[in-house]
Protein backbone atom coordinates (compact mmCIF):
# COMPACT_ATOMS: atom_id res chain seq x y z
CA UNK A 1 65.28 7.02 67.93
CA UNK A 2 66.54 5.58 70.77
CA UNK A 3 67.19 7.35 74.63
CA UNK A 4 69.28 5.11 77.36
CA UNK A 5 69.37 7.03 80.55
CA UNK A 6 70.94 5.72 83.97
CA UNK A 7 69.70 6.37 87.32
CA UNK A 8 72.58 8.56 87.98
CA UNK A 9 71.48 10.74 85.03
CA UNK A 10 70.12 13.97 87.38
CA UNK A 11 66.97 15.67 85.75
CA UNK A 12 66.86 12.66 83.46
CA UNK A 13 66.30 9.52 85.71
CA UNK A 14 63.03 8.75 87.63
CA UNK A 15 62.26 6.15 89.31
CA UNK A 16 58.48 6.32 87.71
CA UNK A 17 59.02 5.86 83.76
CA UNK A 18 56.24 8.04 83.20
CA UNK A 19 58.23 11.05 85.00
CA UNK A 20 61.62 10.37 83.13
CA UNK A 21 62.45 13.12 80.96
CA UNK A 22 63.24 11.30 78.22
CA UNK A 23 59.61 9.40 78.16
CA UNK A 24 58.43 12.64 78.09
CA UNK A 25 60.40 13.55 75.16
CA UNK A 26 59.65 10.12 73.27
CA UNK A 27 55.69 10.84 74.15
CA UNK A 28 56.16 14.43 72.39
CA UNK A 29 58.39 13.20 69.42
CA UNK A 30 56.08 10.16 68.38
CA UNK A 31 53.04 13.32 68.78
CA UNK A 32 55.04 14.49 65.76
CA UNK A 33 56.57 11.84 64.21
CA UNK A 34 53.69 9.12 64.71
CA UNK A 35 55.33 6.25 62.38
CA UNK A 36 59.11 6.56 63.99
CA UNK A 37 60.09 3.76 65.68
CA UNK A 38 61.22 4.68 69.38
CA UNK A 39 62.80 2.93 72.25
CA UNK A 40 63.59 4.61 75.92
CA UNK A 41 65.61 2.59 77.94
CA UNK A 42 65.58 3.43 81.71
CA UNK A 43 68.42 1.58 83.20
CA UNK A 44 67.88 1.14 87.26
CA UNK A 45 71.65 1.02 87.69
CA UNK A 46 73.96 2.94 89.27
CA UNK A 47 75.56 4.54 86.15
CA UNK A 48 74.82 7.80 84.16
CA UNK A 49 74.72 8.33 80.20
CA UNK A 50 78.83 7.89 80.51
CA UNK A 51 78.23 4.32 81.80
CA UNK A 52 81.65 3.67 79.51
CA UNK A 53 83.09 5.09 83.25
CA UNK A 54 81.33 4.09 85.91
CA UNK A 55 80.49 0.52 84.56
CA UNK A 56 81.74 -0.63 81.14
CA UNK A 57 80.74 -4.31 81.23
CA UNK A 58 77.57 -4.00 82.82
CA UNK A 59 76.31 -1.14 79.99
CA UNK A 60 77.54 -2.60 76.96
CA UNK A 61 75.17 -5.71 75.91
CA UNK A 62 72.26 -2.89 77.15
CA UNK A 63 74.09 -0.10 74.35
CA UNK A 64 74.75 -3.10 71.85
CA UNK A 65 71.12 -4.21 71.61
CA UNK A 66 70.29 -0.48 71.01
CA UNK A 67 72.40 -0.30 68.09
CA UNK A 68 71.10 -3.44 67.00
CA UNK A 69 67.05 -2.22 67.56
CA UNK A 70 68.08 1.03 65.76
CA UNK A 71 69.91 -0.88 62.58
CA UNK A 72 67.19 -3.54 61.88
């Protein structure tokens, strides 16, 4: 499983990991899923979960290593 949120992502984004709602929702899924493999990644740049927008270069190696992470 595997979250990437942007600090443009409203009600997602916080500048405290702990208060990110996805970290939340990684703490609650490994509560239920204790030997899943998880990854948030908090991204403190300007772009939102549509990155592919707002700034395609800067995103990609960031979505590529994801994929990679999530296929090994």
């Amino acid at each position: 499983m595997a979250w990437v949120v942007g600090s443009l992502d409203d009600a997602h984004w916080d500048p405290t990991p702990e208060m990110a709602r996805e970290a939340n929702f990684a703490k609650r899924f490994r509560q239920e899923n204790p030997g899943a493999a998880i990854r948030v990644l908090l991204i403190a740049a300007p772009v939102t979960h549509y990155a592919h927008i707002e700034r395609p270069q800067q995103l990609a190696a960031v979505l590529i290593g994801a994929v990679r992470w999530v296929m090994q």
